[in-house]
PDB file of N, CA and C in Angstrom:
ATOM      1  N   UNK A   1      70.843 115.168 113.801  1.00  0.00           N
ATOM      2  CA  UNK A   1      71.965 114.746 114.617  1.00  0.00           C
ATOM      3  C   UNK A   1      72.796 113.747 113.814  1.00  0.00           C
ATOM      4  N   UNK A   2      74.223 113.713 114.106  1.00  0.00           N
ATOM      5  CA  UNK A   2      75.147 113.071 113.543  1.00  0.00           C
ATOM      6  C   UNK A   2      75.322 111.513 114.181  1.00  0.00           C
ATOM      7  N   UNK A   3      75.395 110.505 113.956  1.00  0.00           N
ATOM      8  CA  UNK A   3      75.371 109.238 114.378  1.00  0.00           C
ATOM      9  C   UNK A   3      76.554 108.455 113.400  1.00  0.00           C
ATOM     10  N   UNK A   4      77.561 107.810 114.411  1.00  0.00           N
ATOM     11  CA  UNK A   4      78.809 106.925 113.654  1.00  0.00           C
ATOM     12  C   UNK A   4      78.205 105.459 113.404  1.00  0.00           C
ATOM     13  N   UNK A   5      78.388 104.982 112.607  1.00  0.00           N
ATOM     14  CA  UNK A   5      77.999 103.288 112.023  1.00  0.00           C
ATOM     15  C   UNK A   5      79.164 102.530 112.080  1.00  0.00           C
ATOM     16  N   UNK A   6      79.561 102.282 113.124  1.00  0.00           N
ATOM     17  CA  UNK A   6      80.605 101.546 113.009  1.00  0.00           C
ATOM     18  C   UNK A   6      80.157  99.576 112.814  1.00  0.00           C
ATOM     19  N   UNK A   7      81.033  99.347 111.568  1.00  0.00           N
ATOM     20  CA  UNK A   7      80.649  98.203 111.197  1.00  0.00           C
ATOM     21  C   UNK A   7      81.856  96.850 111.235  1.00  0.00           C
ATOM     22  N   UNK A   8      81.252  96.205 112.280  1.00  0.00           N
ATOM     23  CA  UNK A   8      81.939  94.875 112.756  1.00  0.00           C
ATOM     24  C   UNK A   8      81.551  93.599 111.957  1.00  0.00           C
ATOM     25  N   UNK A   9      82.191  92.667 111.588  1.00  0.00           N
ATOM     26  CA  UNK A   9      82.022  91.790 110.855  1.00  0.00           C
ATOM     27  C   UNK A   9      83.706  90.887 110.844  1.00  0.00           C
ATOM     28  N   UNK A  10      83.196  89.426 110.208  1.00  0.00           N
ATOM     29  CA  UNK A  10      84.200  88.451 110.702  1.00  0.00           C
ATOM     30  C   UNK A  10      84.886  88.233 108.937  1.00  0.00           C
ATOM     31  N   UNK A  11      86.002  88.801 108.827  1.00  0.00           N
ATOM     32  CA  UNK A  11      86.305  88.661 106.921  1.00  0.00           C
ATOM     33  C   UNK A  11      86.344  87.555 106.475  1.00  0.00           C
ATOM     34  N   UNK A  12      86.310  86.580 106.993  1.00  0.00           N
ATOM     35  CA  UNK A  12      86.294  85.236 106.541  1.00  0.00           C
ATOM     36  C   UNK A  12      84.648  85.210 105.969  1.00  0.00           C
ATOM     37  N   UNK A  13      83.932  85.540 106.493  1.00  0.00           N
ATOM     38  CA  UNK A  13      82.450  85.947 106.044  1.00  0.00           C
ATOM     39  C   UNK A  13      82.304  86.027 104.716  1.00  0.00           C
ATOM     40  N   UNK A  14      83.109  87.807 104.591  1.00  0.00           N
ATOM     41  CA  UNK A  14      83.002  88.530 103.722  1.00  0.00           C
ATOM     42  C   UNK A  14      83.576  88.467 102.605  1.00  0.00           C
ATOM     43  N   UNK A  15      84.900  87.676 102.891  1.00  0.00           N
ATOM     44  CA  UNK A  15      86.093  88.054 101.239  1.00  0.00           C
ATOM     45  C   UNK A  15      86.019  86.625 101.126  1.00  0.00           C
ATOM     46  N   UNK A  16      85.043  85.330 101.354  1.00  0.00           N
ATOM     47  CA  UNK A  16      85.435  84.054 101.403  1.00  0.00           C
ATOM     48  C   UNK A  16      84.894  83.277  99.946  1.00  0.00           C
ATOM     49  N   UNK A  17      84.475  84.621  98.846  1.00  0.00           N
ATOM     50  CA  UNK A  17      83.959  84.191  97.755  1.00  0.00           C
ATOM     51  C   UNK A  17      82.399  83.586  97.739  1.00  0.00           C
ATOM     52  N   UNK A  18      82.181  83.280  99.003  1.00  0.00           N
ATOM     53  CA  UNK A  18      80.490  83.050  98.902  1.00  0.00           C
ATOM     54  C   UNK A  18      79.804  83.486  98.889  1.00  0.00           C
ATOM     55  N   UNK A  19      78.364  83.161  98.085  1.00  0.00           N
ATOM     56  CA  UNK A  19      77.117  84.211  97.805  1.00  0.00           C
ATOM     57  C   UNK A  19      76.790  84.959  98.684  1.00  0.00           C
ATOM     58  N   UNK A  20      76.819  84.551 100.038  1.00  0.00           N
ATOM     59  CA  UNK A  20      76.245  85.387 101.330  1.00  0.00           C
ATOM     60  C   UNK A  20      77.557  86.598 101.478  1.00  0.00           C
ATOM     61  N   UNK A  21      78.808  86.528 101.522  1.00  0.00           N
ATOM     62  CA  UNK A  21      79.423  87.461 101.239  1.00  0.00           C
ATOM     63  C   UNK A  21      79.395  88.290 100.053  1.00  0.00           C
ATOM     64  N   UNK A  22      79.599  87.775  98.861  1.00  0.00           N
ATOM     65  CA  UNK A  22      79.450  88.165  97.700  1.00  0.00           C
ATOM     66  C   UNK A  22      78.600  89.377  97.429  1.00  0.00           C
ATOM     67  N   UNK A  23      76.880  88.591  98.044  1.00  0.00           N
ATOM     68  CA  UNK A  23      75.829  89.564  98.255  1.00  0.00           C
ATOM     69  C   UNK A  23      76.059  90.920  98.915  1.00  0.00           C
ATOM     70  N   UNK A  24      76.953  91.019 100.117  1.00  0.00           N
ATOM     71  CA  UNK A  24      77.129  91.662 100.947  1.00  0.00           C
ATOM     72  C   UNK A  24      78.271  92.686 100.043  1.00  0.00           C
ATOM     73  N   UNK A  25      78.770  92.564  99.537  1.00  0.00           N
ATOM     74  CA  UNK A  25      80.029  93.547  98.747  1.00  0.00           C
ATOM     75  C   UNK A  25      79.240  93.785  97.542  1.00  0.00           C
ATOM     76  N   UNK A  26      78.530  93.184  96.694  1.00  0.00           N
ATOM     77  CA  UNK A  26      77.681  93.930  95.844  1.00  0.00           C
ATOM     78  C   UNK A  26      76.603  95.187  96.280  1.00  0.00           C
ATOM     79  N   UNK A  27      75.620  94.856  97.536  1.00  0.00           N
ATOM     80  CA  UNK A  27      74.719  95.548  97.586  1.00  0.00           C
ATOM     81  C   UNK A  27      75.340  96.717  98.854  1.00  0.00           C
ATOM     82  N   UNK A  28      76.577  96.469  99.111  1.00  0.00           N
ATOM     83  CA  UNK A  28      77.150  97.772  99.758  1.00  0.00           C
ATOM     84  C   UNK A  28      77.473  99.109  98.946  1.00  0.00           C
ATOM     85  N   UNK A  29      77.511  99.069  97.649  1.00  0.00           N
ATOM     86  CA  UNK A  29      77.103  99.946  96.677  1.00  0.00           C
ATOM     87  C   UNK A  29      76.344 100.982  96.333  1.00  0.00           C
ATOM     88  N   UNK A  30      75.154  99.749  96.324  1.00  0.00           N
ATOM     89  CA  UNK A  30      73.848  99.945  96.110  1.00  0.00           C
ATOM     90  C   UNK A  30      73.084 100.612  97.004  1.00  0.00           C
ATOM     91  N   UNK A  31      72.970 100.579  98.568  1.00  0.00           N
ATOM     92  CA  UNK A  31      72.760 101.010  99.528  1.00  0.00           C
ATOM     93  C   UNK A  31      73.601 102.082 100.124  1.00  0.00           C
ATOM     94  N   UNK A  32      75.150 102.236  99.853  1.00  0.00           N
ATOM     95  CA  UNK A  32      75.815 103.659  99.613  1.00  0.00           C
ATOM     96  C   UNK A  32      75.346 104.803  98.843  1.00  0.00           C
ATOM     97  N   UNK A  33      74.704 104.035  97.297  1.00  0.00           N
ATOM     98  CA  UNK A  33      74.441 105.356  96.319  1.00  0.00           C
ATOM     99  C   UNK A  33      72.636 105.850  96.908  1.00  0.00           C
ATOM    100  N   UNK A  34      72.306 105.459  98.082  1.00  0.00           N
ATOM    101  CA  UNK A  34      70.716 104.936  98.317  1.00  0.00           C
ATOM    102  C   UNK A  34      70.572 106.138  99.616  1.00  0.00           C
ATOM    103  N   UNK A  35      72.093 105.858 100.392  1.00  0.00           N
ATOM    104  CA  UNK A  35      71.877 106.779 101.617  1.00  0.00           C
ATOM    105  C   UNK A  35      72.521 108.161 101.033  1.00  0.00           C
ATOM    106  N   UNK A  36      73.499 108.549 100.031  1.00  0.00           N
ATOM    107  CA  UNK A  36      73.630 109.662  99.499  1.00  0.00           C
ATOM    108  C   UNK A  36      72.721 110.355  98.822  1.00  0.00           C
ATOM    109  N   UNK A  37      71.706 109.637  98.520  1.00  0.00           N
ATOM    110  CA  UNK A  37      70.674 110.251  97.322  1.00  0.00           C
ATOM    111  C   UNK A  37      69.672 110.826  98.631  1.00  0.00           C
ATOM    112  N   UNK A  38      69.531 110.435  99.458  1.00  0.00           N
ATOM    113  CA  UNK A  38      68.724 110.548 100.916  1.00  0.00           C
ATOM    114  C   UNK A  38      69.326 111.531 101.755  1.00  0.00           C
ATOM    115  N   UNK A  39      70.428 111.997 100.966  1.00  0.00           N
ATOM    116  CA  UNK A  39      70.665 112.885 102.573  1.00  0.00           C
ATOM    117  C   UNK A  39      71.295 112.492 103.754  1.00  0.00           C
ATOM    118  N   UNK A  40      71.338 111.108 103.684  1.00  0.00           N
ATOM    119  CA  UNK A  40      71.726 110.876 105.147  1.00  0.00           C
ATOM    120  C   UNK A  40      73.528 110.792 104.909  1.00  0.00           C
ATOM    121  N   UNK A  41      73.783 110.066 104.359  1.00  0.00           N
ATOM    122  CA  UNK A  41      75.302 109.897 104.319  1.00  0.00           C
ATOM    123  C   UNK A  41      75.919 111.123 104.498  1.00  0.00           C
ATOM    124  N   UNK A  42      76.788 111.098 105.237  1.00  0.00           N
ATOM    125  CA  UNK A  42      77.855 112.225 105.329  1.00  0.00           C
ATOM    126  C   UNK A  42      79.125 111.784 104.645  1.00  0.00           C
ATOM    127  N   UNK A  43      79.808 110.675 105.363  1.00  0.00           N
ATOM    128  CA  UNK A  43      81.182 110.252 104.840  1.00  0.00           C
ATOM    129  C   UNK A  43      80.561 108.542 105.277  1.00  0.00           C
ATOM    130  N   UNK A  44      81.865 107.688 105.253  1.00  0.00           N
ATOM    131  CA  UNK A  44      81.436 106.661 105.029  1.00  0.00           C
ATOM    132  C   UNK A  44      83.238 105.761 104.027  1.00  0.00           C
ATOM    133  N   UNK A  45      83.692 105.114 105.336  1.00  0.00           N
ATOM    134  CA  UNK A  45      84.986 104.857 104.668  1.00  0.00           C
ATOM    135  C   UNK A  45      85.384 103.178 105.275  1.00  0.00           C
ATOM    136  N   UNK A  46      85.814 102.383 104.097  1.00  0.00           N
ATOM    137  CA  UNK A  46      86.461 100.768 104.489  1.00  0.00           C
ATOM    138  C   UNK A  46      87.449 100.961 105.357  1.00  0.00           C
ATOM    139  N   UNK A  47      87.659  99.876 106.032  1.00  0.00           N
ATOM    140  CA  UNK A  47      88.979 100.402 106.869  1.00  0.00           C
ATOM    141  C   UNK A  47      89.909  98.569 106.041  1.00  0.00           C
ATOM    142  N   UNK A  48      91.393  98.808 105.944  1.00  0.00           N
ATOM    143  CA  UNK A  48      91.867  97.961 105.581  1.00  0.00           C
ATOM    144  C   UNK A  48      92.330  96.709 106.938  1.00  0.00           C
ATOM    145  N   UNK A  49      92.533  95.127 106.442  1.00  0.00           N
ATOM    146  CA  UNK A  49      92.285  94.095 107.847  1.00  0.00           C
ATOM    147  C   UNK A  49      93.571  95.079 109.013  1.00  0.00           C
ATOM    148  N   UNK A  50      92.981  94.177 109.897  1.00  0.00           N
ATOM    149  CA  UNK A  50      94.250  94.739 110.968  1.00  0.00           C
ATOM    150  C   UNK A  50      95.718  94.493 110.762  1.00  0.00           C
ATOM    151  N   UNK A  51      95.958  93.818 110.211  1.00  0.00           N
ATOM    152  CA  UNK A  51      97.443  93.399 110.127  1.00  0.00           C
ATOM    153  C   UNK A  51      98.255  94.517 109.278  1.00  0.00           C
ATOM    154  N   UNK A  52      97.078  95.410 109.236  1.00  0.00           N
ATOM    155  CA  UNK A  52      98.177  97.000 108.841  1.00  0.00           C
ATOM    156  C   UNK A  52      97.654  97.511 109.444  1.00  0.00           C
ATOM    157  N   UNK A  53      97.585  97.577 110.721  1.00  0.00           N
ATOM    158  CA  UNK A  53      97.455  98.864 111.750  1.00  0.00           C
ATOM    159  C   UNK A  53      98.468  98.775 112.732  1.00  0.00           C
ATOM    160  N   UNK A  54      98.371 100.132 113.154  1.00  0.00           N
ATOM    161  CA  UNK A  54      99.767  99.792 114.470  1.00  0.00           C
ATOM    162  C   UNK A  54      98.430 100.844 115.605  1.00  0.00           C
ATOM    163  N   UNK A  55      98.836 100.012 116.908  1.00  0.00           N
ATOM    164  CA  UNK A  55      97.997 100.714 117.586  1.00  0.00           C
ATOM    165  C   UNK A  55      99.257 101.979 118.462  1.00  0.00           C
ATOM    166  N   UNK A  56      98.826 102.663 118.593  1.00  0.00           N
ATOM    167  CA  UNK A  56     100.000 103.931 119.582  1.00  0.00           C
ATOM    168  C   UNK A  56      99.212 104.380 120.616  1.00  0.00           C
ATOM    169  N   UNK A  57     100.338 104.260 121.539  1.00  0.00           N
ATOM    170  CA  UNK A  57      99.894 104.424 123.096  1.00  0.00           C
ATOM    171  C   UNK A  57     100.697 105.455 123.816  1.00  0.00           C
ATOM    172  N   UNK A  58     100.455 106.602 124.417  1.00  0.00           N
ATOM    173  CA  UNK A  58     101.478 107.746 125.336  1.00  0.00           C
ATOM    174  C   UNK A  58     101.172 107.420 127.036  1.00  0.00           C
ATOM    175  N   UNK A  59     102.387 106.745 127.579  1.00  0.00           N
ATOM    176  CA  UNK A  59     102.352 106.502 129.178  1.00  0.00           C
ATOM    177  C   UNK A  59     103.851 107.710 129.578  1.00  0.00           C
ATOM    178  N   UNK A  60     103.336 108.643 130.382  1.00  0.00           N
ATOM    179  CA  UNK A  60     104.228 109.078 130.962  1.00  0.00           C
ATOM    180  C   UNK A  60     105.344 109.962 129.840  1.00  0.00           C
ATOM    181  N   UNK A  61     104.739 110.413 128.823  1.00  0.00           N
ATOM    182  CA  UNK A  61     105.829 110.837 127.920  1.00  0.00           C
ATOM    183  C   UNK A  61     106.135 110.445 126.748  1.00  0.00           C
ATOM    184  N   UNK A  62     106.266 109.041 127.156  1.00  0.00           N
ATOM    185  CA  UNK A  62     106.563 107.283 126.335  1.00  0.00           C
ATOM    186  C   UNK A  62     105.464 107.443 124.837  1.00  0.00           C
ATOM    187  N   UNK A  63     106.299 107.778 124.000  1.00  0.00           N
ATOM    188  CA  UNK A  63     105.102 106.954 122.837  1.00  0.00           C
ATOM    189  C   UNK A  63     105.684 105.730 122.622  1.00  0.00           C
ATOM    190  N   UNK A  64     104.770 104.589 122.354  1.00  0.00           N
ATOM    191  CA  UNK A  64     104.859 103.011 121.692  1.00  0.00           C
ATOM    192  C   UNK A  64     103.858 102.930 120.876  1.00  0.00           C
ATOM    193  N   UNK A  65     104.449 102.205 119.774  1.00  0.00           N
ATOM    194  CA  UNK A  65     103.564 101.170 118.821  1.00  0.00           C
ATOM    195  C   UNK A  65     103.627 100.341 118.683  1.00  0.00           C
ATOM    196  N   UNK A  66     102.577  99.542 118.371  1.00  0.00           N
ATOM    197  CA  UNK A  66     102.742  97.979 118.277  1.00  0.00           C
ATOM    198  C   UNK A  66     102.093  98.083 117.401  1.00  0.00           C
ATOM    199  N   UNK A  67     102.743  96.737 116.723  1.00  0.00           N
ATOM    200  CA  UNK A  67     101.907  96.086 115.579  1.00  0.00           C
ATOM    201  C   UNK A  67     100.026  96.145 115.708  1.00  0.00           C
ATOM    202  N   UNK A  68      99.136  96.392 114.935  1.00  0.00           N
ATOM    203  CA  UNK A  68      97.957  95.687 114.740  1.00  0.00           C
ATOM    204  C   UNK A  68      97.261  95.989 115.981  1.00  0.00           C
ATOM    205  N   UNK A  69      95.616  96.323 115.914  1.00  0.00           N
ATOM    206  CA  UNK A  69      95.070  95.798 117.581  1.00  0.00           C
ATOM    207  C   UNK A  69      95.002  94.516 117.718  1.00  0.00           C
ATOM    208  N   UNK A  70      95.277  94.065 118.921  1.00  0.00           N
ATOM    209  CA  UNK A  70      94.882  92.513 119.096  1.00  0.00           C
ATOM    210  C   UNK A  70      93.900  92.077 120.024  1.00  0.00           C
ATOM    211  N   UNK A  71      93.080  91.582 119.196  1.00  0.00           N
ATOM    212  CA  UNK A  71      91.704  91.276 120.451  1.00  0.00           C
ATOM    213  C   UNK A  71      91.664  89.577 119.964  1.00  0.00           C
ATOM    214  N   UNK A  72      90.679  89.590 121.002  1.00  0.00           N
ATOM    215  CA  UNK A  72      90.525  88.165 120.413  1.00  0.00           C
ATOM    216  C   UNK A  72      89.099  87.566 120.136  1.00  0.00           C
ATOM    217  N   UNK A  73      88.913  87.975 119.025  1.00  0.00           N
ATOM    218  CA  UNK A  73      87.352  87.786 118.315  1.00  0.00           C
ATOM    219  C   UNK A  73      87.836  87.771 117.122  1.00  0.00           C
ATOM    220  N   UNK A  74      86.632  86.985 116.311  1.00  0.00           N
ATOM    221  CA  UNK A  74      86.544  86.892 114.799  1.00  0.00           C
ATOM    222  C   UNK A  74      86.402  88.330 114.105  1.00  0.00           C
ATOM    223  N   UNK A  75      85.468  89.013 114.950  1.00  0.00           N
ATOM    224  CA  UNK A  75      84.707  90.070 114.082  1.00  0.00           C
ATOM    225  C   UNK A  75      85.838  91.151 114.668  1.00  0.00           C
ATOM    226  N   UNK A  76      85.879  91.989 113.260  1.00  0.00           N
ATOM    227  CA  UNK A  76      86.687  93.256 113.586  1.00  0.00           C
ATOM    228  C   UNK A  76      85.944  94.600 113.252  1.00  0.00           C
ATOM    229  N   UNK A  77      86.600  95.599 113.742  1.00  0.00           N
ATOM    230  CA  UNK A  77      86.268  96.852 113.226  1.00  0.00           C
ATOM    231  C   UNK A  77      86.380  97.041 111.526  1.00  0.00           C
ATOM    232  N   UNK A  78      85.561  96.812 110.315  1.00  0.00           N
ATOM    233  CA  UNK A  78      85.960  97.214 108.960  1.00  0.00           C
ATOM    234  C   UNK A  78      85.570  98.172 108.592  1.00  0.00           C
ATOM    235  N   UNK A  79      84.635  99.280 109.053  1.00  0.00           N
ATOM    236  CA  UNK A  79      84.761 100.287 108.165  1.00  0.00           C
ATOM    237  C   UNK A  79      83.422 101.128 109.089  1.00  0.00           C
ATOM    238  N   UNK A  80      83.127 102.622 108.669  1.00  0.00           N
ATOM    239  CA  UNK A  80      82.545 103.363 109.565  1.00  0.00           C
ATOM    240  C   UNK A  80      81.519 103.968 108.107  1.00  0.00           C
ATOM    241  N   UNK A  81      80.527 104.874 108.941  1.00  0.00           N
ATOM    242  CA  UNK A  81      79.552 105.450 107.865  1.00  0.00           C
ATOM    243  C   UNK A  81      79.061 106.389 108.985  1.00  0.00           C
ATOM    244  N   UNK A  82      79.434 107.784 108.403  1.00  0.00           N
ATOM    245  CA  UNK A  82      78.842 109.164 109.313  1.00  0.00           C
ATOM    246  C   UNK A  82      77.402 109.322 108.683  1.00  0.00           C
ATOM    247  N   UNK A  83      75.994 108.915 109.361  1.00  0.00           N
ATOM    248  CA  UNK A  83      74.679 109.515 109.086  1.00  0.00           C
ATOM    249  C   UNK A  83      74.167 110.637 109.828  1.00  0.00           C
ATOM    250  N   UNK A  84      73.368 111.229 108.941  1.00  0.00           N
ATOM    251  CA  UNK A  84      72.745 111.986 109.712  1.00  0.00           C
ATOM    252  C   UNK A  84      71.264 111.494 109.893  1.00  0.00           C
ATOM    253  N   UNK A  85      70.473 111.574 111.377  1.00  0.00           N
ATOM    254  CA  UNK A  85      69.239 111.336 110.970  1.00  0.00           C
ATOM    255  C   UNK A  85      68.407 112.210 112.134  1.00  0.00           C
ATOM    256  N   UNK A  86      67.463 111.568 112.025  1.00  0.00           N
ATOM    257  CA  UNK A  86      66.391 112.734 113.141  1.00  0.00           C
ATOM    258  C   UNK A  86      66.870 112.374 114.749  1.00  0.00           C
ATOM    259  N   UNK A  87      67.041 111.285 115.111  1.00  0.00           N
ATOM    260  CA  UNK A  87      67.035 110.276 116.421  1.00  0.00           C
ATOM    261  C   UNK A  87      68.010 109.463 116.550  1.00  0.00           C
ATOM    262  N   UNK A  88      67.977 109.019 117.108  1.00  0.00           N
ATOM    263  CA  UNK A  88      68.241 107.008 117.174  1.00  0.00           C
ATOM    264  C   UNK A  88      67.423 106.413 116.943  1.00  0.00           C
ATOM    265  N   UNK A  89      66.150 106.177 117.141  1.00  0.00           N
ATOM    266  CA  UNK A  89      65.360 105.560 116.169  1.00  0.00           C
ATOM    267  C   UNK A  89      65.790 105.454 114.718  1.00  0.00           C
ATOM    268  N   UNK A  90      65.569 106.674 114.476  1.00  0.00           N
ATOM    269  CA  UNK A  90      65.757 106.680 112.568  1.00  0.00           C
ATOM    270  C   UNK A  90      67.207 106.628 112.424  1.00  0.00           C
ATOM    271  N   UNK A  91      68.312 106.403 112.942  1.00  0.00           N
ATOM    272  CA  UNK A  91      69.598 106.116 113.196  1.00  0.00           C
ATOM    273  C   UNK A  91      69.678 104.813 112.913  1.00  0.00           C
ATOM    274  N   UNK A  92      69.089 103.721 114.456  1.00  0.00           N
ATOM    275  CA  UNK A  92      68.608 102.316 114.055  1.00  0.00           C
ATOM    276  C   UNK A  92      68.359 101.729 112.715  1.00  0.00           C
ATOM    277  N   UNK A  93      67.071 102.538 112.156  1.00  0.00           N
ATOM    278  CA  UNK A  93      66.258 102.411 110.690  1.00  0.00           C
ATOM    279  C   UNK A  93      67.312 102.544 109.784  1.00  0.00           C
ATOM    280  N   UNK A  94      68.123 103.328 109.438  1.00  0.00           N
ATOM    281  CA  UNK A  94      69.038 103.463 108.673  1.00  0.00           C
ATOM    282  C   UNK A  94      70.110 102.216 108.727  1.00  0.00           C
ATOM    283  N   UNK A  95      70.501 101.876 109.942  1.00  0.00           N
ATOM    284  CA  UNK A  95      71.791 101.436 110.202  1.00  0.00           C
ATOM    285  C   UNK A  95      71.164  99.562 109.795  1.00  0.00           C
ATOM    286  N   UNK A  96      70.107  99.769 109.686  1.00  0.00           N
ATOM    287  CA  UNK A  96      69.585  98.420 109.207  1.00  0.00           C
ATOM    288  C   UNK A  96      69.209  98.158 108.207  1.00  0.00           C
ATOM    289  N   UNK A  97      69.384  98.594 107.399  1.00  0.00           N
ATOM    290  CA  UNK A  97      69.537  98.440 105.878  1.00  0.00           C
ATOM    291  C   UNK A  97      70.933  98.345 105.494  1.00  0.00           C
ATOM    292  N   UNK A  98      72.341  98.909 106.245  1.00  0.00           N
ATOM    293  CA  UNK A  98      73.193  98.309 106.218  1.00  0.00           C
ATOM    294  C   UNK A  98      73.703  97.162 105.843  1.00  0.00           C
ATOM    295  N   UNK A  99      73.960  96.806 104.286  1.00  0.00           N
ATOM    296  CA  UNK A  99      74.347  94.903 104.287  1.00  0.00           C
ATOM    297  C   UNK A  99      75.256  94.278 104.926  1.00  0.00           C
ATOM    298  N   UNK A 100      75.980  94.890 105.767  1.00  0.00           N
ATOM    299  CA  UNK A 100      76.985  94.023 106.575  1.00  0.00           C
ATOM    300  C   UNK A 100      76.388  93.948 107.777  1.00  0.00           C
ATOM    301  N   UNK A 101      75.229  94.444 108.287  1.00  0.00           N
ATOM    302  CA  UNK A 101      74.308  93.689 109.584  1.00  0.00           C
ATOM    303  C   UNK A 101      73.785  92.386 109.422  1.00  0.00           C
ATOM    304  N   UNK A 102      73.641  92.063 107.951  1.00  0.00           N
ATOM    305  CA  UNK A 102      73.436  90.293 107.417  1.00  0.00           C
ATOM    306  C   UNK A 102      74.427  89.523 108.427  1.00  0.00           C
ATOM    307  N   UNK A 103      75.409  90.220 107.739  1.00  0.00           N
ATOM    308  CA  UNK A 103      76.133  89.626 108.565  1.00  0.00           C
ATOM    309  C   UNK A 103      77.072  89.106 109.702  1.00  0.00           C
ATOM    310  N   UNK A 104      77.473  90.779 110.181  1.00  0.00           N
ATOM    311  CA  UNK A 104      78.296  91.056 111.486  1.00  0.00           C
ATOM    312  C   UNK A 104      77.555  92.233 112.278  1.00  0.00           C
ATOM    313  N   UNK A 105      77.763  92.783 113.088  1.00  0.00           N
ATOM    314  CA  UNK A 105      77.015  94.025 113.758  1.00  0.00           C
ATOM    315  C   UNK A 105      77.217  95.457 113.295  1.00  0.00           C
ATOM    316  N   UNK A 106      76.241  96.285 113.801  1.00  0.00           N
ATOM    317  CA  UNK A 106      76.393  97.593 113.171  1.00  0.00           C
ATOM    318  C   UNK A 106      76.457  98.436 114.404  1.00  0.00           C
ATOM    319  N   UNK A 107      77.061  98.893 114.847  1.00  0.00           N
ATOM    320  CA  UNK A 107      77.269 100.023 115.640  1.00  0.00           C
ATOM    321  C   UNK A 107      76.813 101.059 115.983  1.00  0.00           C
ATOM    322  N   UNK A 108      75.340 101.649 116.224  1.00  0.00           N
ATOM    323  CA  UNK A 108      75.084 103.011 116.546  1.00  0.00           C
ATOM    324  C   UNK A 108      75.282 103.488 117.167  1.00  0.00           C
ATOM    325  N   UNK A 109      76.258 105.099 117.350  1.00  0.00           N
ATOM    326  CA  UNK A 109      76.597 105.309 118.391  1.00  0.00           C
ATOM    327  C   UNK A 109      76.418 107.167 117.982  1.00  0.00           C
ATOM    328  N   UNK A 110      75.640 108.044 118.745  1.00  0.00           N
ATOM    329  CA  UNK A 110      75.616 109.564 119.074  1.00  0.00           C
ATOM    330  C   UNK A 110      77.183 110.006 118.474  1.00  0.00           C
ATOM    331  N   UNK A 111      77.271 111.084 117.741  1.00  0.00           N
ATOM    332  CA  UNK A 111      78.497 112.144 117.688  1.00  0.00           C
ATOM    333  C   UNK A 111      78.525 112.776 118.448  1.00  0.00           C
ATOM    334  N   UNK A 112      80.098 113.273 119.556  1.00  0.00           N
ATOM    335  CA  UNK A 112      79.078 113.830 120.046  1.00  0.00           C
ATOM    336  C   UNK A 112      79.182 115.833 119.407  1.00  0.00           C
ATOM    337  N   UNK A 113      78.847 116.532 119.818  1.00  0.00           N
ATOM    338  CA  UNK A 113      78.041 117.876 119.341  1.00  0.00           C
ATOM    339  C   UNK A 113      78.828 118.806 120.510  1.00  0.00           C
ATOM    340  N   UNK A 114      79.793 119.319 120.616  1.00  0.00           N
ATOM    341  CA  UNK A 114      80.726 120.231 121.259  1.00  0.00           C
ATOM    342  C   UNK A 114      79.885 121.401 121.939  1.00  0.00           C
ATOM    343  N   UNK A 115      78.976 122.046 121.245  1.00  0.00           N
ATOM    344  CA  UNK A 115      78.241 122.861 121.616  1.00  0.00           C
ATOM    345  C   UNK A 115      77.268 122.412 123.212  1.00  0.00           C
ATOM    346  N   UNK A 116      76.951 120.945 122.921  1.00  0.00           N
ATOM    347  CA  UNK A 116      76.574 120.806 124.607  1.00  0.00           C
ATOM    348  C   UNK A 116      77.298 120.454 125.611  1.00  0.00           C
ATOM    349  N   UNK A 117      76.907 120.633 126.655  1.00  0.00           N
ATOM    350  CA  UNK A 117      77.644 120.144 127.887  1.00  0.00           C
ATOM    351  C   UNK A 117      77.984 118.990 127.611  1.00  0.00           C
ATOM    352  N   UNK A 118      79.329 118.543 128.718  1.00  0.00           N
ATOM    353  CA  UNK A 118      80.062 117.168 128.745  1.00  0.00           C
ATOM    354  C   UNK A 118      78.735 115.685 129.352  1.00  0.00           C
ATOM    355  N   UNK A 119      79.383 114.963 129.017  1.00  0.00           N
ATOM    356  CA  UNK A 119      78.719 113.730 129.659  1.00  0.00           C
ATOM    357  C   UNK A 119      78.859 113.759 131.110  1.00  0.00           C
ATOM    358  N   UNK A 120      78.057 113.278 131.847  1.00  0.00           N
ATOM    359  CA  UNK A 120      78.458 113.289 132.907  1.00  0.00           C
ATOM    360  C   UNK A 120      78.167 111.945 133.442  1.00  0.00           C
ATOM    361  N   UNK A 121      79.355 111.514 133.864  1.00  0.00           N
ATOM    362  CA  UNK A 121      80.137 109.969 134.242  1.00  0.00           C
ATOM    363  C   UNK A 121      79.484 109.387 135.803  1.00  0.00           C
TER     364      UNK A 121
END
C-alpha cells in the first residue's frame, strides 16, 4: 500500500545554520538514497517556503488567488515522500527514520486506492 509523508517542520529550525538543523539537511540524503535502495520510496519532493505559493479557491464560478497559505503556526508544510509499505505500522517504521521528525512532524497518511469503495463519512 501507498502511504503520503507529509513533512511539517518550523524553517527557522532547519535553514538557521545550526548543527541540529545542519544534521537534519545532511542526513536527508542519506536516508533518501536508504529508502530507494529498499524499495520503499516512490517519489519524494521539497516544497519551496510559502511566500511563493498562491492558494486558489472556485466559489460559485469565481476563481481567486491569494498570495501564500496563511495559517498561523511556525511549522509548515515542506515537502512530501510517496512510500510504499506493508501497513501503517511499517508506514510509521519508515516515516521514523525520517530526519525531519527530529525535528518537526511527519505525517502518515493512507493513498487512497480508487479501486475500493469510497469512505464513508
Amino acid at each position: 500500500m501507498r502511504y503520503a509523508c507529509l513533512l511539517y517542520f518550523d524553517p527557522t529550525k532547519v535553514f538557521n545554520g545550526s548543527p541540529e538543523g545542519e544534521a537534519v539537511l545532511r542526513d536527508t540524503g542519506r536516508f533518501d538514497a536508504e529508502l530507494q535502495a529498499s524499495g520503499h520510496k516512490i517519489a519524494g519532493h521539497a516544497l519551496q517556503l510559502p511566500q511563493s505559493a498562491m492558494t486558489v479557491k472556485v466559489r460559485d464560478g469565481t476563481v481567486s488567488a491569494t498570495d501564500g497559505p496563511f495559517v498561523e503556526a511556525k511549522e509548515m508544510l515542506g515537502g512530501l515522500i510517496v512510500i510504499e509499505a506493508r501497513d501503517l505500522n511499517d508506514a510509521v517504521r519508515i516515516a521514523g527514520g525520517i530526519p525531519y521528525a527530529r525535528i518537526g512532524a511527519v505525517e502518515v497518511r493512507p493513498l487512497v486506492d480508487y479501486s475500493q469503495p469510497r469512505p464513508k463519512l
